[in-house]
PDB file of N, CA and C in Angstrom:
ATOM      1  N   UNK A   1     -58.708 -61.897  72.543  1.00  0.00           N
ATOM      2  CA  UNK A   1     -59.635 -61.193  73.393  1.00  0.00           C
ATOM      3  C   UNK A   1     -58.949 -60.892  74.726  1.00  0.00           C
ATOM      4  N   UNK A   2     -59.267 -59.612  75.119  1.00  0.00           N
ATOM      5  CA  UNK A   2     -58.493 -59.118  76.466  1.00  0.00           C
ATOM      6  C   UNK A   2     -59.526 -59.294  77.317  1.00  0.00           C
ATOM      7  N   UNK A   3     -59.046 -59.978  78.593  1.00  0.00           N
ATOM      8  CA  UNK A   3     -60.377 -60.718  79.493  1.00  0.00           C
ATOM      9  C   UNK A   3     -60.463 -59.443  80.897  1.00  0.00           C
ATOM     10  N   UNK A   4     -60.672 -59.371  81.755  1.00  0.00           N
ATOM     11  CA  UNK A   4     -60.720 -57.996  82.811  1.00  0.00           C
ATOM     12  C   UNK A   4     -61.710 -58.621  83.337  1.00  0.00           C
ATOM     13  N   UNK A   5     -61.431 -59.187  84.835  1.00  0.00           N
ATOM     14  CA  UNK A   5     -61.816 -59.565  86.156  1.00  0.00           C
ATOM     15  C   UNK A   5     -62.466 -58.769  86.406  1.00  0.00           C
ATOM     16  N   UNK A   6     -64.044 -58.417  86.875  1.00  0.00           N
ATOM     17  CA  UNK A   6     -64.753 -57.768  87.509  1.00  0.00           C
ATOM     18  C   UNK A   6     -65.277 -58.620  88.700  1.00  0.00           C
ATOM     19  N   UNK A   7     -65.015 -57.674  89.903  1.00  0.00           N
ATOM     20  CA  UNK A   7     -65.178 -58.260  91.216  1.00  0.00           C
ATOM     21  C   UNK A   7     -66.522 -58.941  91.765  1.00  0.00           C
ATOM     22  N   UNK A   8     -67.389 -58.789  90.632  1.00  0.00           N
ATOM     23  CA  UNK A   8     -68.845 -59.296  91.133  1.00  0.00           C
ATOM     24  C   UNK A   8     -69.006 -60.383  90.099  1.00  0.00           C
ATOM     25  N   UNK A   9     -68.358 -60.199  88.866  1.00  0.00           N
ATOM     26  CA  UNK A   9     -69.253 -61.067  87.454  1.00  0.00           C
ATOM     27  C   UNK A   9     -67.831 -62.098  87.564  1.00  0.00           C
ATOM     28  N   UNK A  10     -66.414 -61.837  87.744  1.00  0.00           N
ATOM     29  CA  UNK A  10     -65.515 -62.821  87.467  1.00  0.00           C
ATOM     30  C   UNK A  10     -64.729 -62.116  86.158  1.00  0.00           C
ATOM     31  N   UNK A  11     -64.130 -63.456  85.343  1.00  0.00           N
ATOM     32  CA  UNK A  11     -63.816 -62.509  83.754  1.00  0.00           C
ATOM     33  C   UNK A  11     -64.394 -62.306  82.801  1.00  0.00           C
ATOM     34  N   UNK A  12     -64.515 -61.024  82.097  1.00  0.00           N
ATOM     35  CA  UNK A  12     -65.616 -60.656  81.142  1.00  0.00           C
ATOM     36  C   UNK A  12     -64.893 -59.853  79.733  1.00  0.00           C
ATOM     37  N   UNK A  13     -65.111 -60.032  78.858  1.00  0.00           N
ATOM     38  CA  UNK A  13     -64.161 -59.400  77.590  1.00  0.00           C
ATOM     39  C   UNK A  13     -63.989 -58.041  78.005  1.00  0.00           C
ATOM     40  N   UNK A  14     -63.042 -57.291  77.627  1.00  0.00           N
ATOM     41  CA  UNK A  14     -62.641 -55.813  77.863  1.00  0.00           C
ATOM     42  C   UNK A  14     -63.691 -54.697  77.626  1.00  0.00           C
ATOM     43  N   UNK A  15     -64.422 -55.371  76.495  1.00  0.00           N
ATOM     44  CA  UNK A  15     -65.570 -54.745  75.777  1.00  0.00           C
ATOM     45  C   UNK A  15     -66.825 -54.278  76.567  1.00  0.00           C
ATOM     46  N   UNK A  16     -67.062 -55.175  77.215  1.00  0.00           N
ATOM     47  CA  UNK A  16     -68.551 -54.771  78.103  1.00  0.00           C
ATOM     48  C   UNK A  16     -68.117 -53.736  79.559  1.00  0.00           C
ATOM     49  N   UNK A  17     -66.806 -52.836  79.478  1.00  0.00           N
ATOM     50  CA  UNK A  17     -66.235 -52.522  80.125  1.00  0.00           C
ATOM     51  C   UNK A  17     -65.910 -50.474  79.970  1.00  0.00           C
ATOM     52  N   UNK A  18     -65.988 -50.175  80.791  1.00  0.00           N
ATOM     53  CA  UNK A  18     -65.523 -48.793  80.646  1.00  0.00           C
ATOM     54  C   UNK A  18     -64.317 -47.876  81.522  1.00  0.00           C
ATOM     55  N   UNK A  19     -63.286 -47.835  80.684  1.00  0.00           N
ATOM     56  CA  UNK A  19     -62.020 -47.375  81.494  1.00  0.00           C
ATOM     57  C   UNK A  19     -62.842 -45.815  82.057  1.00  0.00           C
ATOM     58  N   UNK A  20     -62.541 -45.570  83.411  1.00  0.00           N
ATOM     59  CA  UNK A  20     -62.571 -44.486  84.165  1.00  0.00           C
ATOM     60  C   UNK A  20     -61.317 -43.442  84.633  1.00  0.00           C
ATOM     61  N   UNK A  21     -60.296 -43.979  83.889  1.00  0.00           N
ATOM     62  CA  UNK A  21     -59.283 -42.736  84.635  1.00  0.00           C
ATOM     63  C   UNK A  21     -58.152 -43.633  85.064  1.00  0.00           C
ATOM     64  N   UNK A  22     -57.260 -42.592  85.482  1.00  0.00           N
ATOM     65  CA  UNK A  22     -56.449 -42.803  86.735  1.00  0.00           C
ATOM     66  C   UNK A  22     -57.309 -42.551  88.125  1.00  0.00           C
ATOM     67  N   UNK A  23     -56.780 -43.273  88.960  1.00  0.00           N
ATOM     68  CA  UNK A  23     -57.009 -43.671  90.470  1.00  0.00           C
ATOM     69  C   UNK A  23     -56.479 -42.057  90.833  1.00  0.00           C
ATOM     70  N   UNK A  24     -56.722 -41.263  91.838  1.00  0.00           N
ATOM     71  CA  UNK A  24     -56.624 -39.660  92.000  1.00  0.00           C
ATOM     72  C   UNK A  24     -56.878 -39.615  93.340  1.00  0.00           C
ATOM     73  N   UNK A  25     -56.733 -40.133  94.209  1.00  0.00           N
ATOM     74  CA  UNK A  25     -57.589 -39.828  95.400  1.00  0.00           C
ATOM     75  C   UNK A  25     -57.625 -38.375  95.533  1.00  0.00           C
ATOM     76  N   UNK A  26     -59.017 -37.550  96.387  1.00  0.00           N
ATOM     77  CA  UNK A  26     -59.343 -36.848  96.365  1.00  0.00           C
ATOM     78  C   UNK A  26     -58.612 -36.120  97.113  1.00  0.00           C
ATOM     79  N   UNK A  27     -58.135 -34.607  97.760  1.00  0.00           N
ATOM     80  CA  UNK A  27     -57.641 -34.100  98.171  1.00  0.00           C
ATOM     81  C   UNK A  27     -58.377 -34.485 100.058  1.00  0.00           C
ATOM     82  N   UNK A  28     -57.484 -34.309 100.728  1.00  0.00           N
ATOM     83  CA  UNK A  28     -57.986 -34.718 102.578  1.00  0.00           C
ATOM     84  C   UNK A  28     -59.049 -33.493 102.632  1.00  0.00           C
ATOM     85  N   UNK A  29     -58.771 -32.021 102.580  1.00  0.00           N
ATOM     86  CA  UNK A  29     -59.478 -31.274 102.989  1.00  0.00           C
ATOM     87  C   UNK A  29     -59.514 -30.418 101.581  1.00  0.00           C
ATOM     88  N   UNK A  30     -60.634 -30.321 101.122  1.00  0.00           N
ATOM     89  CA  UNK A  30     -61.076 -30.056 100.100  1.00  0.00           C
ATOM     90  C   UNK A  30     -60.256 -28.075 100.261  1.00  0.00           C
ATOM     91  N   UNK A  31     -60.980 -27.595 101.305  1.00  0.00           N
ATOM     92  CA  UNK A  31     -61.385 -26.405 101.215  1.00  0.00           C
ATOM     93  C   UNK A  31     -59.990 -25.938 102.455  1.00  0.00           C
ATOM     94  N   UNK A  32     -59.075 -25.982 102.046  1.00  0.00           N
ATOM     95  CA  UNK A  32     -57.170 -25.852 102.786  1.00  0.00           C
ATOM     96  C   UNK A  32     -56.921 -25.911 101.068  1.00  0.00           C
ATOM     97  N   UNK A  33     -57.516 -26.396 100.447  1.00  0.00           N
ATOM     98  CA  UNK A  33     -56.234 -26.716  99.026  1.00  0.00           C
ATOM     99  C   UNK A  33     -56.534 -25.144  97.876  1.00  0.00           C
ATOM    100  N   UNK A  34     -55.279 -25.088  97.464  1.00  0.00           N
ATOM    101  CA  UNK A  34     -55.524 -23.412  96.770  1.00  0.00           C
ATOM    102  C   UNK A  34     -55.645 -23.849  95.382  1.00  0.00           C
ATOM    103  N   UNK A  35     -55.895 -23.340  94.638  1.00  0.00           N
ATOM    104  CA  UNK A  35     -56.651 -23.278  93.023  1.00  0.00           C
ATOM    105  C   UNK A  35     -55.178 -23.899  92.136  1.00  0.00           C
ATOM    106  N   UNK A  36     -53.896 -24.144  92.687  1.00  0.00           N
ATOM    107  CA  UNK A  36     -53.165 -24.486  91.939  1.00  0.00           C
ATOM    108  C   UNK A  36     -53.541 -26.077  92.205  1.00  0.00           C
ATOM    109  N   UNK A  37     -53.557 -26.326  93.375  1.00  0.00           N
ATOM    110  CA  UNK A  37     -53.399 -27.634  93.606  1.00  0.00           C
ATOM    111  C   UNK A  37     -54.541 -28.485  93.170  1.00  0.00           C
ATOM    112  N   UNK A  38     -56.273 -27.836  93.435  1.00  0.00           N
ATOM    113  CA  UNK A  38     -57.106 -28.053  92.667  1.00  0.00           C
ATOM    114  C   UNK A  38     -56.908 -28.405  90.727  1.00  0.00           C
ATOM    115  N   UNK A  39     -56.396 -27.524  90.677  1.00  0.00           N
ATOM    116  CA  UNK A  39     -55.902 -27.653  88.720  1.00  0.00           C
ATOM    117  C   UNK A  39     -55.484 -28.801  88.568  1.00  0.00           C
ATOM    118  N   UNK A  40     -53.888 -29.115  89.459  1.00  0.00           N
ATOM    119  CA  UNK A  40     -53.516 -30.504  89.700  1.00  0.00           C
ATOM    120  C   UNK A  40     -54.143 -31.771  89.638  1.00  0.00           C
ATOM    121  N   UNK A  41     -55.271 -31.687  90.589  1.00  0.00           N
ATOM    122  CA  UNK A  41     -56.223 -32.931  90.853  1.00  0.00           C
ATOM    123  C   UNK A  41     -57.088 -33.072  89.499  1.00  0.00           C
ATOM    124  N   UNK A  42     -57.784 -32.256  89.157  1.00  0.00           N
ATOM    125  CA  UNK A  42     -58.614 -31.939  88.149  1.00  0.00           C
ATOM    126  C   UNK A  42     -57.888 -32.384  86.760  1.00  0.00           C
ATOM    127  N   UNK A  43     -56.890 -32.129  86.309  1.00  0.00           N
ATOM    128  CA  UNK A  43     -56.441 -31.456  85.268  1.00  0.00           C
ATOM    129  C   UNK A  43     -55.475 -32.469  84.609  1.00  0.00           C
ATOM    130  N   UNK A  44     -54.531 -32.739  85.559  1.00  0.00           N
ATOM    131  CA  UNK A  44     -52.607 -33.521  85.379  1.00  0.00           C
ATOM    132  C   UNK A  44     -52.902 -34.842  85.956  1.00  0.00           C
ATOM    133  N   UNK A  45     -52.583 -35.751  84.768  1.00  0.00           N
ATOM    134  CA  UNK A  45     -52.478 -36.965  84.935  1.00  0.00           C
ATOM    135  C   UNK A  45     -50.698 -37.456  85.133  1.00  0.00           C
ATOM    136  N   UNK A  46     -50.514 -38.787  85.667  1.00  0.00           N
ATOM    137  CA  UNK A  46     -49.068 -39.236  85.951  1.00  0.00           C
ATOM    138  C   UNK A  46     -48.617 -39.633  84.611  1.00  0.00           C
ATOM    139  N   UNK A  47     -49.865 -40.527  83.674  1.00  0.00           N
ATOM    140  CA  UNK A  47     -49.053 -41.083  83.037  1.00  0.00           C
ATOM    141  C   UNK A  47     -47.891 -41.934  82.899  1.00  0.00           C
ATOM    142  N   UNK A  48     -47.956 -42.400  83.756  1.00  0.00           N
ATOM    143  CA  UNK A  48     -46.783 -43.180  84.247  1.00  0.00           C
ATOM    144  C   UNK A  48     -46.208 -44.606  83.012  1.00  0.00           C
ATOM    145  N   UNK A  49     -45.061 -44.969  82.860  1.00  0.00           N
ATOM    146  CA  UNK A  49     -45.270 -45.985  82.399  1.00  0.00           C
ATOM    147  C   UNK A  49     -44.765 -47.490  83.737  1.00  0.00           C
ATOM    148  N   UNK A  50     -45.414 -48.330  83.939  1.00  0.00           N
ATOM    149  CA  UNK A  50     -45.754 -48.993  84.859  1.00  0.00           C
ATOM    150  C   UNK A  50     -46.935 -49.718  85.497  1.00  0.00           C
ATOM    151  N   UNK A  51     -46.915 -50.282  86.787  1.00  0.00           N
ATOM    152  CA  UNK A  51     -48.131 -50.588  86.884  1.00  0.00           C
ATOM    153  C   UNK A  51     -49.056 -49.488  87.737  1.00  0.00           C
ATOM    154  N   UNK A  52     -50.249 -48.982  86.725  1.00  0.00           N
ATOM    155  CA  UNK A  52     -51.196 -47.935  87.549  1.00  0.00           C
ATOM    156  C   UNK A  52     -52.302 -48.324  88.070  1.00  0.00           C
ATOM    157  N   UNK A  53     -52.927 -47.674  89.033  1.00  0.00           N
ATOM    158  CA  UNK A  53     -54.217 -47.901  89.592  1.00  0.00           C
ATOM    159  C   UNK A  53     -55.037 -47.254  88.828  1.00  0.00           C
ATOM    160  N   UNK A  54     -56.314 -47.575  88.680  1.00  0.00           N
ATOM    161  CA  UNK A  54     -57.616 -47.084  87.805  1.00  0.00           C
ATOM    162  C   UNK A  54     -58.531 -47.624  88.017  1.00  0.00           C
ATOM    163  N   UNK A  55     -59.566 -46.607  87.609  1.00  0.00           N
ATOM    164  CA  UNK A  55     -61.231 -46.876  87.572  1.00  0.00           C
ATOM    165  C   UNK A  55     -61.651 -47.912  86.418  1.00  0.00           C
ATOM    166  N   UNK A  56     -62.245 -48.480  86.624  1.00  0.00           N
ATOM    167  CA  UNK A  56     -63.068 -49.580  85.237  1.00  0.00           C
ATOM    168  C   UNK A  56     -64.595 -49.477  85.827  1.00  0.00           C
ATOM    169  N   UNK A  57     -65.583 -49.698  84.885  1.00  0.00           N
ATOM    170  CA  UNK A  57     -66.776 -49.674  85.150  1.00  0.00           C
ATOM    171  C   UNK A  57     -67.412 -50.398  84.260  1.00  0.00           C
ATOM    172  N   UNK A  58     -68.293 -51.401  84.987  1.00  0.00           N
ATOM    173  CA  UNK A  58     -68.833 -52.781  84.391  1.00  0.00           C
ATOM    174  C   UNK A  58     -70.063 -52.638  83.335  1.00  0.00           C
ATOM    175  N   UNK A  59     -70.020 -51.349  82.125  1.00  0.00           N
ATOM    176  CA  UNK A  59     -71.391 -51.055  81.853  1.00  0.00           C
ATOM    177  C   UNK A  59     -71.933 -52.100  81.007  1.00  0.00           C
ATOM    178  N   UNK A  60     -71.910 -53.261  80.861  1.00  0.00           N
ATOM    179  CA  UNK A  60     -72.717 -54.010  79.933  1.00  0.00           C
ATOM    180  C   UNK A  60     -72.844 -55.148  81.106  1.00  0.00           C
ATOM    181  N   UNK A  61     -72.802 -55.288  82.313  1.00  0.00           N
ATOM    182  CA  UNK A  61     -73.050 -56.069  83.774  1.00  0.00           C
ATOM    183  C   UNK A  61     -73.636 -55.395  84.834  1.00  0.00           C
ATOM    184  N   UNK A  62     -72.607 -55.871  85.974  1.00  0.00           N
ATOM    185  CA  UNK A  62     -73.406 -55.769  87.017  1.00  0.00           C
ATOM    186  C   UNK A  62     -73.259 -53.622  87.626  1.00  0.00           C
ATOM    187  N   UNK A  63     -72.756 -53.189  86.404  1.00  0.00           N
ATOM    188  CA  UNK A  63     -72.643 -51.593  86.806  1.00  0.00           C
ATOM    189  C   UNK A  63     -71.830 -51.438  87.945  1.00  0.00           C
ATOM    190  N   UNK A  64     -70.615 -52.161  88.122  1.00  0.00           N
ATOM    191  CA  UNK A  64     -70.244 -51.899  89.545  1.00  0.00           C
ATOM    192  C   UNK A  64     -68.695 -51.106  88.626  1.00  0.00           C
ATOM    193  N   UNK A  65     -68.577 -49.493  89.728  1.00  0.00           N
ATOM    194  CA  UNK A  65     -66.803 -49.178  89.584  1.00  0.00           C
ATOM    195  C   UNK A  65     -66.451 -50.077  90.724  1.00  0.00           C
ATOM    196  N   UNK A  66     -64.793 -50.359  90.023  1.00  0.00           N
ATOM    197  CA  UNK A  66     -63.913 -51.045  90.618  1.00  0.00           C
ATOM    198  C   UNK A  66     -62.418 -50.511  90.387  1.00  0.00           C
ATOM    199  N   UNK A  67     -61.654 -50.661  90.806  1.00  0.00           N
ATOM    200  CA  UNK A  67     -60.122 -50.308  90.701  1.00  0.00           C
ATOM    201  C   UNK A  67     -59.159 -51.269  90.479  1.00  0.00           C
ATOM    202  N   UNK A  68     -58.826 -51.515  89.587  1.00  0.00           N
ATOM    203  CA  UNK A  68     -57.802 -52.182  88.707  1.00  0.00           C
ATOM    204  C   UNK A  68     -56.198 -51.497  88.296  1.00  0.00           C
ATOM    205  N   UNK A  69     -54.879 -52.570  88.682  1.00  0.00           N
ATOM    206  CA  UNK A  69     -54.391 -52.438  88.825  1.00  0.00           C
ATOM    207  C   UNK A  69     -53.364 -52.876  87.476  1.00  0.00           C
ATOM    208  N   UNK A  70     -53.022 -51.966  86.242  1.00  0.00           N
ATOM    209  CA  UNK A  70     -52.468 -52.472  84.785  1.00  0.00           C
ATOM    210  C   UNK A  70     -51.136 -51.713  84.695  1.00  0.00           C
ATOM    211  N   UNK A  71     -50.402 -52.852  84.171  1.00  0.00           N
ATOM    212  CA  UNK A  71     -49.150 -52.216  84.015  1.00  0.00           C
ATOM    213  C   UNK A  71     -49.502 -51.393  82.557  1.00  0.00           C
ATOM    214  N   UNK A  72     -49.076 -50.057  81.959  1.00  0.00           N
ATOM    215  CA  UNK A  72     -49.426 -49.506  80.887  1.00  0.00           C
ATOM    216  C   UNK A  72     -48.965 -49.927  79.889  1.00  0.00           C
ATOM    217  N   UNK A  73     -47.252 -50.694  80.375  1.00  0.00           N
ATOM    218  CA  UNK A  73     -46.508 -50.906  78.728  1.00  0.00           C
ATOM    219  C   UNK A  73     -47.216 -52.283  78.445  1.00  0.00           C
ATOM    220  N   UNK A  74     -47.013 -53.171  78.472  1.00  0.00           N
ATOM    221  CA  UNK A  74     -47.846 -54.576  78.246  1.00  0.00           C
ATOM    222  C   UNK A  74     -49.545 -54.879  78.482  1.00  0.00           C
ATOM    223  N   UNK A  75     -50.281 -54.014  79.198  1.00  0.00           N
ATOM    224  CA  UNK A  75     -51.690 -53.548  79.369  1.00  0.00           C
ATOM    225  C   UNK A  75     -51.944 -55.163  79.697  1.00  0.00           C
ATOM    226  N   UNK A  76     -51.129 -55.573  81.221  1.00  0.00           N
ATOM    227  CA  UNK A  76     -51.582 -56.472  81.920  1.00  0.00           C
ATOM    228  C   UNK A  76     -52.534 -56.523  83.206  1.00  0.00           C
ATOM    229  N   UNK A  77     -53.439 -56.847  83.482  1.00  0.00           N
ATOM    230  CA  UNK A  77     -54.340 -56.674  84.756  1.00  0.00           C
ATOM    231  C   UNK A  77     -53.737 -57.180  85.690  1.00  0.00           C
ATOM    232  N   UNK A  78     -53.254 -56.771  86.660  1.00  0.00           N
ATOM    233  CA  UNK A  78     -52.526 -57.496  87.902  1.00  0.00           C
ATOM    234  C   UNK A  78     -53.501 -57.746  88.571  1.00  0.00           C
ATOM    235  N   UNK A  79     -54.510 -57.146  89.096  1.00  0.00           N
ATOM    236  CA  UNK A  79     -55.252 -57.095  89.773  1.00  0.00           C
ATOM    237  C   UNK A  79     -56.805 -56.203  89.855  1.00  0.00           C
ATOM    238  N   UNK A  80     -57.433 -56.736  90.115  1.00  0.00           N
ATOM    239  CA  UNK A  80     -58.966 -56.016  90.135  1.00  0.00           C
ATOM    240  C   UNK A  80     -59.725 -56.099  91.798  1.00  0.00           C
ATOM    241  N   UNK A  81     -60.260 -54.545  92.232  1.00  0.00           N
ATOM    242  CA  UNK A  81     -60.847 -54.947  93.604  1.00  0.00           C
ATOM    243  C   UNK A  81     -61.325 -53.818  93.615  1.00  0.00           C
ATOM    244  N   UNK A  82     -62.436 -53.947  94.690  1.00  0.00           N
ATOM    245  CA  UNK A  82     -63.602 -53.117  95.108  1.00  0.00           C
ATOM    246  C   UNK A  82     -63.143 -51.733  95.821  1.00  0.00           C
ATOM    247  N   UNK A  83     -63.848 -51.222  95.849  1.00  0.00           N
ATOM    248  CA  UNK A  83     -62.801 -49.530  96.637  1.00  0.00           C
ATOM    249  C   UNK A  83     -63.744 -49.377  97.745  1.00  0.00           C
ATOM    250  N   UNK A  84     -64.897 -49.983  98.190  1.00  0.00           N
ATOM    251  CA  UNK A  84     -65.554 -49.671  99.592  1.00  0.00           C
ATOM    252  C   UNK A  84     -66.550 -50.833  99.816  1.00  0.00           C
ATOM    253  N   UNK A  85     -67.387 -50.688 101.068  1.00  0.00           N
ATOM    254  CA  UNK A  85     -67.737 -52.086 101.584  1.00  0.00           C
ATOM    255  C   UNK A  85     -69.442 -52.600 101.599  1.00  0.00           C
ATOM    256  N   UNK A  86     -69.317 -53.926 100.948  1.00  0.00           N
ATOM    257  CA  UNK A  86     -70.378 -54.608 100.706  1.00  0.00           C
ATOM    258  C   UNK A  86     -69.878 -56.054 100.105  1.00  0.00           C
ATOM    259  N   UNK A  87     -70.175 -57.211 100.704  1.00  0.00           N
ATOM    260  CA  UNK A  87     -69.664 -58.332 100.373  1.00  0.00           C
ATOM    261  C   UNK A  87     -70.281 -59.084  98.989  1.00  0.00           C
ATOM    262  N   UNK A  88     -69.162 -59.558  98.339  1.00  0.00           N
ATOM    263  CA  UNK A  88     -69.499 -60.052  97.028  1.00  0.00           C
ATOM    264  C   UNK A  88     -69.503 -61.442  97.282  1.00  0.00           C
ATOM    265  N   UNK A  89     -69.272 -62.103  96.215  1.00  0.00           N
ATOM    266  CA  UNK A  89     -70.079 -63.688  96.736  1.00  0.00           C
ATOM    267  C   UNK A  89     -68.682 -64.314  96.831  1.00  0.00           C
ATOM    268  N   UNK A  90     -67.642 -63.847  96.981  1.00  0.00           N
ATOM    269  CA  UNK A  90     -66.052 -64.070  97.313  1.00  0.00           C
ATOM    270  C   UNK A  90     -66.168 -63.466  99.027  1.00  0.00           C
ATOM    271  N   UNK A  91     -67.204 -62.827  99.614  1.00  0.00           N
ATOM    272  CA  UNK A  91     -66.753 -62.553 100.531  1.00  0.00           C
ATOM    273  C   UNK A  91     -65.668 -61.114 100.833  1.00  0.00           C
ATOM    274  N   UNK A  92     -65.423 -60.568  99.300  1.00  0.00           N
ATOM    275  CA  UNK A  92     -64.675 -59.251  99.536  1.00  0.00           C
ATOM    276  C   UNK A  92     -65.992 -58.360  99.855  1.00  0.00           C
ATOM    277  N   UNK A  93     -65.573 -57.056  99.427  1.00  0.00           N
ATOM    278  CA  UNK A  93     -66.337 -56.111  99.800  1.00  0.00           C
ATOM    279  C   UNK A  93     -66.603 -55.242  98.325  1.00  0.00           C
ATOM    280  N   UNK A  94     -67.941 -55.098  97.559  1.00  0.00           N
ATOM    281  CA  UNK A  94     -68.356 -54.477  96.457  1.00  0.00           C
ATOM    282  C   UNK A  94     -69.437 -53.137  96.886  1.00  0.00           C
ATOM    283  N   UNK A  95     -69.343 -52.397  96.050  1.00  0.00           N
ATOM    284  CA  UNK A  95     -70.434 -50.889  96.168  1.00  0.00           C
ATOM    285  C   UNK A  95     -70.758 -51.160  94.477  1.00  0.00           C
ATOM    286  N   UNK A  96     -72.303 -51.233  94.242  1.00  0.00           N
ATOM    287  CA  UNK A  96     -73.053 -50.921  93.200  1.00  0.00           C
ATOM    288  C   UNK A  96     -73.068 -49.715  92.445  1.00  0.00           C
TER     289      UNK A  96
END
């Protein structure tokens, strides 16, 4: 069983879990960026092989996205954490 740290519940099987993507941050100024670079954001993933940032989403818990940090070739969790602010019972910061 593959276990995946969620920042509010602790570790929870992979299963009650929903991969969201690559991590993308959004462009600074939406409306400066021209239709190629839009395609880019939208469209082209890195794919990287390494460790990537990504979305996970807790749907069989507490519904919280979080950003998790997996290397792709070995699909190890380095790390799991909240992306904006509201304190979890660790004292980090969670958004519902």
């Amino acid at each position: 069983m593959i276990l995946l740290n969620c920042p509010n519940c602790g570790p929870r099987n992979v299963q009650e879990f929903r991969f969201g993507g690559e991590h993308n941050p959004r462009p600074a100024a939406p409306l400066a960026v021209d239709n190629a670079e839009w395609t880019d954001y939208l469209f082209l993933k890195a794919n990287k092989l390494g460790v990537q940032k990504e979305w996970w989403y807790h749907r069989a818990g507490c519904r919280l996205w979080f950003l998790a940090e997996r290397h792709t070739q070995s699909n190890q969790v380095l790390k799991t954490y909240c992306w904006t602010a509201r304190p979890n019972r660790e004292g980090e910061t969670c958004v519902e």
